[in-house]
N, C-alpha and C. Protein backbone atom coordinates (compact mmCIF):
# COMPACT_ATOMS: atom_id res chain seq x y z
N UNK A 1 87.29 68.44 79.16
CA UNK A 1 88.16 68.99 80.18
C UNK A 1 87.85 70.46 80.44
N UNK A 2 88.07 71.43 79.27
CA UNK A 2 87.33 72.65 79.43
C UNK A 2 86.05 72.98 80.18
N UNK A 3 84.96 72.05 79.81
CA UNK A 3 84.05 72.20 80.30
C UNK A 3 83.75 71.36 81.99
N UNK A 4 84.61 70.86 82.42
CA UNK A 4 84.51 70.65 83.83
C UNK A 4 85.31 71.72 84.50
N UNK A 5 86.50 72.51 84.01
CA UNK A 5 87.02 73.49 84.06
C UNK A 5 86.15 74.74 84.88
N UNK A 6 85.03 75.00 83.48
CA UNK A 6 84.52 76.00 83.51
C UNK A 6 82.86 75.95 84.47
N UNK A 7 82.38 74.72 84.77
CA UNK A 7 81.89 74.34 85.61
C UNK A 7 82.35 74.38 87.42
N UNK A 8 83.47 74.19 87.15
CA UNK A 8 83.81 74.23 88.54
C UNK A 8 84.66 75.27 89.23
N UNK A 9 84.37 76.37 88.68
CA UNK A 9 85.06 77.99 88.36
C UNK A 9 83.61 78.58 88.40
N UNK A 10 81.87 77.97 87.85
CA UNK A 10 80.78 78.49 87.81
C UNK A 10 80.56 78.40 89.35
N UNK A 11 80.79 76.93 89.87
CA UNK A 11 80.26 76.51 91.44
C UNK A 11 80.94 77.31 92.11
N UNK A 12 82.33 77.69 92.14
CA UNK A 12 83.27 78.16 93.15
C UNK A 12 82.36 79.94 92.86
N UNK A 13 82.20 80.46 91.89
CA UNK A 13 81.69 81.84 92.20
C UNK A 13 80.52 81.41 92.55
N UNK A 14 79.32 80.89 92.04
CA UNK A 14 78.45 81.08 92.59
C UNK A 14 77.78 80.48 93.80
N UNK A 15 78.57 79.36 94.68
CA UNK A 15 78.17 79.05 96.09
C UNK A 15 78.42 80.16 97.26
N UNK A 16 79.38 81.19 96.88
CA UNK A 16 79.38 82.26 97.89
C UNK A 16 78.02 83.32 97.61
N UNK A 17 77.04 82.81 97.07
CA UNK A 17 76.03 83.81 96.15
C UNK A 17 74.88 83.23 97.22
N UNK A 18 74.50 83.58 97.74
CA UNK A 18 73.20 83.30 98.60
C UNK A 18 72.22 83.27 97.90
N UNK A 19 70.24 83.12 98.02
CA UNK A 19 69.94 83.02 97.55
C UNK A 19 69.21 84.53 97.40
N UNK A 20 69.51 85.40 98.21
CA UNK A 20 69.12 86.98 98.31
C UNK A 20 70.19 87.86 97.54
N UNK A 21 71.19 87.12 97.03
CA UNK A 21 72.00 87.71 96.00
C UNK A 21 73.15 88.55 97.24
N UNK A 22 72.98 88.04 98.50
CA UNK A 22 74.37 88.54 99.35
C UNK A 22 75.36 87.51 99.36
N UNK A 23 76.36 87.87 100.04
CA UNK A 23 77.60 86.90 99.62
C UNK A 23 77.26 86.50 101.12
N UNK A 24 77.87 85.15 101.29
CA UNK A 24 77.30 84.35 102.51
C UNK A 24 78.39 84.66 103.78
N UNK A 25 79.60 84.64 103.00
CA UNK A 25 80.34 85.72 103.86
C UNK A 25 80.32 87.39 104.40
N UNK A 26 79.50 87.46 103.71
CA UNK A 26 79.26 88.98 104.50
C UNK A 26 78.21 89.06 105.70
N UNK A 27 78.46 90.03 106.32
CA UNK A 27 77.85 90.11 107.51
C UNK A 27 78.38 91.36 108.68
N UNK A 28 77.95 91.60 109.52
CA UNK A 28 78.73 92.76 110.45
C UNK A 28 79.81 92.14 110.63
N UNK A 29 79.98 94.05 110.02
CA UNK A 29 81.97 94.42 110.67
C UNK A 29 82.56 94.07 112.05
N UNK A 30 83.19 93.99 112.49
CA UNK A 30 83.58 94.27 114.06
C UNK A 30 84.10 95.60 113.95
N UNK A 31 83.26 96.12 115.09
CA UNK A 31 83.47 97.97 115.73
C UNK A 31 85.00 98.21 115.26
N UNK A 32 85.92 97.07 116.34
CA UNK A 32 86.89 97.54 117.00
C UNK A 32 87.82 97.38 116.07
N UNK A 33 87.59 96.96 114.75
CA UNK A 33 88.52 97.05 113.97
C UNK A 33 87.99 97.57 112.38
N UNK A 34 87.24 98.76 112.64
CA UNK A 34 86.45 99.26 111.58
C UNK A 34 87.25 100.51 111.43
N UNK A 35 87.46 101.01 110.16
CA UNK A 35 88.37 101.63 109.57
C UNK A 35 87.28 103.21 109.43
N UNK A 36 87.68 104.55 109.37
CA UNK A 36 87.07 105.75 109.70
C UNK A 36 86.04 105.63 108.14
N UNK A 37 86.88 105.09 106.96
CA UNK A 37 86.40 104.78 106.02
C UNK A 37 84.88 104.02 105.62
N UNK A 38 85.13 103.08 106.42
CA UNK A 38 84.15 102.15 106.68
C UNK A 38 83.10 102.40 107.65
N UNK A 39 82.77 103.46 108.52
CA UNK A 39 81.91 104.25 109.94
C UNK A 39 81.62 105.17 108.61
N UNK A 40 82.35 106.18 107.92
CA UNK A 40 81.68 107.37 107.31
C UNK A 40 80.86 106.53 106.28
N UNK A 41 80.59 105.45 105.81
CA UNK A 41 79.68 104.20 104.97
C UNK A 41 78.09 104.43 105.46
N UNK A 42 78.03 104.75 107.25
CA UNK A 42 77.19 105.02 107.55
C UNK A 42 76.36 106.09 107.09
N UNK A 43 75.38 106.07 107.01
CA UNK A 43 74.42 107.41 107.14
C UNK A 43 74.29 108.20 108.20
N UNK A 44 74.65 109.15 108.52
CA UNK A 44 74.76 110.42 109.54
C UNK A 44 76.29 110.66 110.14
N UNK A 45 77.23 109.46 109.86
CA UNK A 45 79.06 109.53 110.23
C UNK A 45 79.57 110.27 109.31
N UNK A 46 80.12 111.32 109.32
CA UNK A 46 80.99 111.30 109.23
C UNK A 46 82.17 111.73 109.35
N UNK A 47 83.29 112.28 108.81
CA UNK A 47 85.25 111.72 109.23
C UNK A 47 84.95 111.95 110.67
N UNK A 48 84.50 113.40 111.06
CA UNK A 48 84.78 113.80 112.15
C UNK A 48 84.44 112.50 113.50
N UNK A 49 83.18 112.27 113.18
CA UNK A 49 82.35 111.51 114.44
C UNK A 49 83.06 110.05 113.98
N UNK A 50 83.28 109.35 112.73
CA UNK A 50 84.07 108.48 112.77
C UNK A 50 85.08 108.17 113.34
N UNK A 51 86.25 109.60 113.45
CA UNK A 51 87.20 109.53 113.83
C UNK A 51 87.54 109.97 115.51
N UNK A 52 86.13 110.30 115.92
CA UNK A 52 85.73 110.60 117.53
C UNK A 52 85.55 109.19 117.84
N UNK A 53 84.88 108.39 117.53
CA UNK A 53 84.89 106.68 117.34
C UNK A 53 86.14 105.83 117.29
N UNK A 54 86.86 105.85 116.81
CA UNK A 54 88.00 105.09 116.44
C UNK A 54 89.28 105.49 117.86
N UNK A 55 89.19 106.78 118.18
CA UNK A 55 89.59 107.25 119.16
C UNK A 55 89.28 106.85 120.59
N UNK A 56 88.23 106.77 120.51
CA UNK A 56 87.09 106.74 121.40
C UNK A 56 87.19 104.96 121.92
N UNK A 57 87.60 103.55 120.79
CA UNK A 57 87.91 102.85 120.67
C UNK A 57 89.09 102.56 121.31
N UNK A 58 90.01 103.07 120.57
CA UNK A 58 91.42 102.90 120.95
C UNK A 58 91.79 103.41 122.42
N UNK A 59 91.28 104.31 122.96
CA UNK A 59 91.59 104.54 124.35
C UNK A 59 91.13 103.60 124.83
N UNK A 60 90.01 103.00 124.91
CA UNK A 60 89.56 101.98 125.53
C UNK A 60 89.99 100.57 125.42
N UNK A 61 91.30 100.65 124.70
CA UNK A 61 91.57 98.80 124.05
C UNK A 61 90.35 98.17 123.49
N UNK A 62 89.60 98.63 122.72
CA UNK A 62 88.54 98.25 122.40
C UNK A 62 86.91 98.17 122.91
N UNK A 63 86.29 98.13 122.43
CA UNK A 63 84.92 97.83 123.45
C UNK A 63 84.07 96.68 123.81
N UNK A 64 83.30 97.03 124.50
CA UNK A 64 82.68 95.29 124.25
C UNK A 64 81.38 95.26 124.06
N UNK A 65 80.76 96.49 124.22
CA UNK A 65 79.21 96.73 123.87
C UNK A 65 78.61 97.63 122.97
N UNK A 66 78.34 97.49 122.07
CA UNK A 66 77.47 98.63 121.26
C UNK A 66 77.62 100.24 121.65
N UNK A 67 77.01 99.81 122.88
CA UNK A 67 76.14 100.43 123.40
C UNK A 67 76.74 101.87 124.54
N UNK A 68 78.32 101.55 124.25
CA UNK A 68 79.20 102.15 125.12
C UNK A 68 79.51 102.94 124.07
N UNK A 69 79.82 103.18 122.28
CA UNK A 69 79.51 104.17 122.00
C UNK A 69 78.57 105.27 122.15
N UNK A 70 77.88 105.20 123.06
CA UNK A 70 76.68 106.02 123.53
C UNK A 70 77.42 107.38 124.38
N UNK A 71 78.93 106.71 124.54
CA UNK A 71 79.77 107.90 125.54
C UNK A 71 80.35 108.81 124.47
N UNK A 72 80.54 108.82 122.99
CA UNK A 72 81.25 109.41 122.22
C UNK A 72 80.38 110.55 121.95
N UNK A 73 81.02 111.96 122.23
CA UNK A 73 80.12 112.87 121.58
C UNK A 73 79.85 113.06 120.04
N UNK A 74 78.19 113.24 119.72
CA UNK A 74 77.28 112.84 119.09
C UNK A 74 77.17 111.65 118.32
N UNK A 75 77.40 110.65 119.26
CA UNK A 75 76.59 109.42 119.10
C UNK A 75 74.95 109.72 120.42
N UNK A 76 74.34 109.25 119.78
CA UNK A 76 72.51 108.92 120.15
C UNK A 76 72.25 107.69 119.94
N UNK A 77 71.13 107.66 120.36
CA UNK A 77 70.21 106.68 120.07
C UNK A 77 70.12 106.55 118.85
N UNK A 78 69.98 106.96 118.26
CA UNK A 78 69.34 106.92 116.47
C UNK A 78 70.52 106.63 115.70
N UNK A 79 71.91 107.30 115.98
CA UNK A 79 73.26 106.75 115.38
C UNK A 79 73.64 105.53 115.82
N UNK A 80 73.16 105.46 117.05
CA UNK A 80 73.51 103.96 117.45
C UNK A 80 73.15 102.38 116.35
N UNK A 81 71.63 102.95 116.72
CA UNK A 81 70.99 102.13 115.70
C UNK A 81 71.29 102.00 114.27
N UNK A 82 71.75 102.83 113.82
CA UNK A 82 72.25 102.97 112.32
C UNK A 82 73.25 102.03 112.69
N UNK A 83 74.61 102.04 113.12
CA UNK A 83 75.25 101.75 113.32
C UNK A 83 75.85 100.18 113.58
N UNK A 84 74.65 100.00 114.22
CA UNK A 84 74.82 98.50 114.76
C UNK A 84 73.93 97.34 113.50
N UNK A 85 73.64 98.34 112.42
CA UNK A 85 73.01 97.52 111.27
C UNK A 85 74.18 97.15 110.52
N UNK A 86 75.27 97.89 110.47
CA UNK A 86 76.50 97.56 109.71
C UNK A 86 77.45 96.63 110.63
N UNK A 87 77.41 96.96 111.98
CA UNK A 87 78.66 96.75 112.74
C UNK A 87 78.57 95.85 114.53
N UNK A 88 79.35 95.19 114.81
CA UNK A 88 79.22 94.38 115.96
C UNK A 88 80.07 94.29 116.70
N UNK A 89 80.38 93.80 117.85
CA UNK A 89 81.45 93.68 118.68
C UNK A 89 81.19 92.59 118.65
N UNK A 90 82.48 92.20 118.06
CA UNK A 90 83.16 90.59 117.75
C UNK A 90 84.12 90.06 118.99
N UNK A 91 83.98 88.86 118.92
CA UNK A 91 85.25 88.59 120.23
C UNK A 91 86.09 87.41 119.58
């Protein structure tokens, strides 16, 4: 009994285990509900331009393209791209 126990407590952790050692549930954030916390995660964000983002978000009821952070001052090209490795516009 123990040992079907502890077998099926092994499967339940390790089927969320991919075979690249990521969890199969992970994957991009959605923008529009990404926390200032979670943007300063980035490399080159941070509070300030995070929180120019989240702002920047919320006036807009959300966004729908990447690519419309491009209006937030100092977002670029190059933050963009960082950016969209962590994060997506989900619908």
């Amino acid at each position: 009994m123990i040992r079907r126990v502890v077998t099926v407590i092994l499967l339940v952790v390790f089927s969320s285990v991919s075979v690249t050692g990521v969890s199969a549930q992970e994957g991009k954030k959605d923008i529009n509900r990404a926390t200032v916390e979670e943007l300063t995660e980035v490399k080159g964000i941070g509070v300030k331009k995070a929180t120019a983002i989240k702002e920047f978000i919320r006036k807009r009821g959300g966004i729908k393209s990447m690519e419309e952070l491009l209006e937030v001052k100092g977002i670029g090209e190059k933050t963009l791209e960082k950016l969209k490795k962590d994060f997506e516009v989900k619908r």
